[in-house]
Protein backbone atom coordinates (compact mmCIF):
# COMPACT_ATOMS: atom_id res chain seq x y z
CA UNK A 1 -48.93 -1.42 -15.63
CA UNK A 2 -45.09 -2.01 -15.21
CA UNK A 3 -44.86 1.48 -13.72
CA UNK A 4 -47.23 0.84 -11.37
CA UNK A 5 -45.26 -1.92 -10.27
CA UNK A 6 -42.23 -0.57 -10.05
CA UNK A 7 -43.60 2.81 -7.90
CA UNK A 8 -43.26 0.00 -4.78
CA UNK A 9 -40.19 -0.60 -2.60
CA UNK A 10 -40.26 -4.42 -2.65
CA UNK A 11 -40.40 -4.66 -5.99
CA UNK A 12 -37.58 -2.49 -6.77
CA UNK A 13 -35.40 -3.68 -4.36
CA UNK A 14 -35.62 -7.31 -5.77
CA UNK A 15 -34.12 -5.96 -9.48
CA UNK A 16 -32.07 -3.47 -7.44
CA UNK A 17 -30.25 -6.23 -5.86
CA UNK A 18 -30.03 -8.82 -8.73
CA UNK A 19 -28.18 -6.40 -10.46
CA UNK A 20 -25.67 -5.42 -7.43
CA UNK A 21 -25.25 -9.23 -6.78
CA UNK A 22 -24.64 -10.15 -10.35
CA UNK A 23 -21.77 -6.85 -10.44
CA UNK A 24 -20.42 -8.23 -6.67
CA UNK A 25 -20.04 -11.87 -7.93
CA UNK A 26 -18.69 -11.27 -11.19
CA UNK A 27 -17.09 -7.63 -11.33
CA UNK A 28 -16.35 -7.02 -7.90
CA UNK A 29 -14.61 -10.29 -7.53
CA UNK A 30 -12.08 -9.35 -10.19
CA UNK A 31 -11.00 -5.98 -9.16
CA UNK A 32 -9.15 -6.49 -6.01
CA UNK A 33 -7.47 -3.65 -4.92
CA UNK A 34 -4.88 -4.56 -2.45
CA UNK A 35 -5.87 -8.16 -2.70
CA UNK A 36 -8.98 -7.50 -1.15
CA UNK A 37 -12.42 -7.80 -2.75
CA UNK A 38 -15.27 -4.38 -2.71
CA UNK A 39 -18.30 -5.12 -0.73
CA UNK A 40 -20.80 -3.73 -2.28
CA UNK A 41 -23.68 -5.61 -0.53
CA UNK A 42 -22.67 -4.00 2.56
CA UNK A 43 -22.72 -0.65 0.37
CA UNK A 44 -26.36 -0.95 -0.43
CA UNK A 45 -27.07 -1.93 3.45
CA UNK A 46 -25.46 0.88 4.31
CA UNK A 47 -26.98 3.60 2.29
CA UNK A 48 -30.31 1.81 2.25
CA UNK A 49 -30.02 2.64 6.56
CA UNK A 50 -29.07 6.26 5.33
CA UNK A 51 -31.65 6.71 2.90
CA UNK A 52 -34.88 5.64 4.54
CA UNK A 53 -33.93 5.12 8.15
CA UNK A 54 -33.35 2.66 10.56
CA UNK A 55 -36.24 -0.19 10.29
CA UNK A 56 -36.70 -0.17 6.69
CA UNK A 57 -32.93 0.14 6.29
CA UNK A 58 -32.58 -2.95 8.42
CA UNK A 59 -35.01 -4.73 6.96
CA UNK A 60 -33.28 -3.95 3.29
CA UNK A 61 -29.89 -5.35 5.00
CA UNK A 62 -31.20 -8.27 6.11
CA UNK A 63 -32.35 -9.08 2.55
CA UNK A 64 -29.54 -7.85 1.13
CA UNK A 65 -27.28 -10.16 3.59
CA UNK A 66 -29.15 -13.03 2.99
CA UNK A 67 -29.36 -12.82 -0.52
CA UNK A 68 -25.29 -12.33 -0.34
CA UNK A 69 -24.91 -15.39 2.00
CA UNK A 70 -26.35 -17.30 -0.76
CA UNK A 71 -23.65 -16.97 -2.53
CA UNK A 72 -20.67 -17.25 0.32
CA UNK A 73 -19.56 -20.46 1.97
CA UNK A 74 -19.47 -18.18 5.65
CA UNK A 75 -22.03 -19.12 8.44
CA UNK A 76 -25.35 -18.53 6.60
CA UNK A 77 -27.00 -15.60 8.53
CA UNK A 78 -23.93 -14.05 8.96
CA UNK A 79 -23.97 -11.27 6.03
CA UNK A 80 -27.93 -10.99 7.19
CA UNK A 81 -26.96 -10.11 10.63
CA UNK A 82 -24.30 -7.25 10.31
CA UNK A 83 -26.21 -5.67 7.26
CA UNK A 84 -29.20 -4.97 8.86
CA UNK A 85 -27.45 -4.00 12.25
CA UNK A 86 -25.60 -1.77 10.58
CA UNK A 87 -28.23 -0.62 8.48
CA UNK A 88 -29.78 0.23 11.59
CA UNK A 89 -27.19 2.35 13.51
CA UNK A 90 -26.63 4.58 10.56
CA UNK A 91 -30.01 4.71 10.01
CA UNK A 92 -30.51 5.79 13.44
CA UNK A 93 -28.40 8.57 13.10
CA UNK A 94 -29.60 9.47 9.88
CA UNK A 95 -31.42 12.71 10.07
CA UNK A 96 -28.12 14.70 11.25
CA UNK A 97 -25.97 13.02 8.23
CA UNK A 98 -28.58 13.61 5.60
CA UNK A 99 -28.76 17.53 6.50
CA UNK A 100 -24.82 17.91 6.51
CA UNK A 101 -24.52 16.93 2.53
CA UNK A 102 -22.79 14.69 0.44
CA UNK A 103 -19.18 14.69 1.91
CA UNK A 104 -20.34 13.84 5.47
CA UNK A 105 -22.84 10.99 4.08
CA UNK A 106 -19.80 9.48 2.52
CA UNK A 107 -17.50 9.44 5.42
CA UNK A 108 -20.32 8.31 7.79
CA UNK A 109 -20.87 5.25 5.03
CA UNK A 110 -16.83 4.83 5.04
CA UNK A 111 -16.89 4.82 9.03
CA UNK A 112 -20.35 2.40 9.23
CA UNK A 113 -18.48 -0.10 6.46
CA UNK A 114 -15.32 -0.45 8.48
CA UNK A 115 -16.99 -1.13 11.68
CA UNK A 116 -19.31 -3.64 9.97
CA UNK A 117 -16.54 -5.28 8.30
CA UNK A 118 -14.47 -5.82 12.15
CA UNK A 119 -18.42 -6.86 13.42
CA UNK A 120 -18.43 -9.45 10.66
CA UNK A 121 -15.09 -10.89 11.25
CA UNK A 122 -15.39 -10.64 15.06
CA UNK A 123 -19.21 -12.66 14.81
CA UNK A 124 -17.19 -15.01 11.99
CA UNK A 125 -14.81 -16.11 15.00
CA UNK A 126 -17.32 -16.84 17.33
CA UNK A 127 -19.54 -18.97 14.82
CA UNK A 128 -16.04 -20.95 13.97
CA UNK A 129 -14.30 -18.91 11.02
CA UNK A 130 -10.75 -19.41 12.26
CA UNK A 131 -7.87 -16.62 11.13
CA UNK A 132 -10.27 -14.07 10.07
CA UNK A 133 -9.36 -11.20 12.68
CA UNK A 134 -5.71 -10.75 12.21
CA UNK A 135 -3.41 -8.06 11.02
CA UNK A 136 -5.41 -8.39 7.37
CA UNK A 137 -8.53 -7.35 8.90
CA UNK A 138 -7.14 -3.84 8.74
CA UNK A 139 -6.28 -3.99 5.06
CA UNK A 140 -9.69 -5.28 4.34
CA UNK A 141 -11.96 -2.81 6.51
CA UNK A 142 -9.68 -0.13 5.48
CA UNK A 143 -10.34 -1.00 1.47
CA UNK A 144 -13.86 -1.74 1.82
CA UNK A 145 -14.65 1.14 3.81
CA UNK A 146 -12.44 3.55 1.21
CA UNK A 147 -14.65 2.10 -1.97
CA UNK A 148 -18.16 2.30 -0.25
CA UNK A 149 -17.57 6.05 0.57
CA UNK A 150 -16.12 6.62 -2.66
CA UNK A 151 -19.47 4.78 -4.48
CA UNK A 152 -21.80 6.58 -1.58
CA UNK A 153 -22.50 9.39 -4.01
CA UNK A 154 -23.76 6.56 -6.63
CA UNK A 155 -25.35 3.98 -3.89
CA UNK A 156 -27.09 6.43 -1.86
CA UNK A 157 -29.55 8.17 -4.36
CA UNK A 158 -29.81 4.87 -5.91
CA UNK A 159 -31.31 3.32 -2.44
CA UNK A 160 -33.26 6.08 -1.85
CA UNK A 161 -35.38 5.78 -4.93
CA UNK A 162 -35.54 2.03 -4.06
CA UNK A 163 -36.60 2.48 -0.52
CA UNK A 164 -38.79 5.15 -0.88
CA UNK A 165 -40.57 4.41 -4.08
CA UNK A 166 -41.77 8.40 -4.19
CA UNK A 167 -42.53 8.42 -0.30
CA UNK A 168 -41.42 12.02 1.27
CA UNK A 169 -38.94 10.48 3.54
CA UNK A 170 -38.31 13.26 6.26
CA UNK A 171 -34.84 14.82 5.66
């Protein structure tokens, strides 16, 4: 019966994510390379646009984002917002990334994560988040966006068996 349950995407991105929240908020938090804290919400977004393409990726982000802006004192709807819109564009351009292997996937999610974190900052300031886009911003994007490609090769097979839930996804 509990593999029955589990053969469905929104089931197993529920446990999926209450795991990757509990290792952001606790884990994540505490290693801070460069000062700067890994984001890997925007990981799972990310690969979860990758791995099953552009609506259910976005819909993933969302729910991803909100269940991240939860936990953040940012404009709620924020998180939501770049996740799946990001989640999207990669997802969009999925099929060519997919077919050019693991090293491409991973500099595609490196490239995706450093424009969503300018996106997020750049939305932050217009919804009243004062001295988040300045010279830091380029420490942070740059240190996000090295640790998500550098987890892609863990986060992306992960969110594919969570999005697809045994579905032949078209490569």
């Amino acid at each position: 019966m509990i593999a029955d349950l589990t053969r469905s995407a929104w089931v197993r991105l529920p446990l999926v994510l209450a795991v990757a929240l509990a290792l952001q908020m606790s884990v994540a938090t505490e290693l801070r390379p460069f000062g700067v804290a890994p984001d890997l919400m925007l990981l799972l977004a990310v690969c979860g646009g990758l791995a099953a393409g552009q609506e259910r990726g976005a819909v993933a982000g969302f729910v991803i984002g909100v269940a991240f802006d939860l936990q953040l004192q940012t404009p709620f709807g924020l998180s939501a917002l770049v996740y799946a819109l990001t989640a999207f564009g990669l997802g969009y351009l999925r099929l060519g990334i997919e077919r050019s292997g693991w090293l491409v996937r991973s500099l595609a999610v490196t490239g995706a994560s450093a424009v969503a974190v300018v996106a997020y900052a750049l939305l932050g300031s217009l919804f009243g988040m004062t001295d988040v886009v300045d010279l830091g911003l380029v420490t942070i994007a740059l240190v996000v966006a090295v640790v998500n490609g550098l987890l892609t090769p863990i986060a992306y097979p992960l969110m594919r068996w969570t999005l697809t839930a045994g579905e032949r996804v078209p490569v």
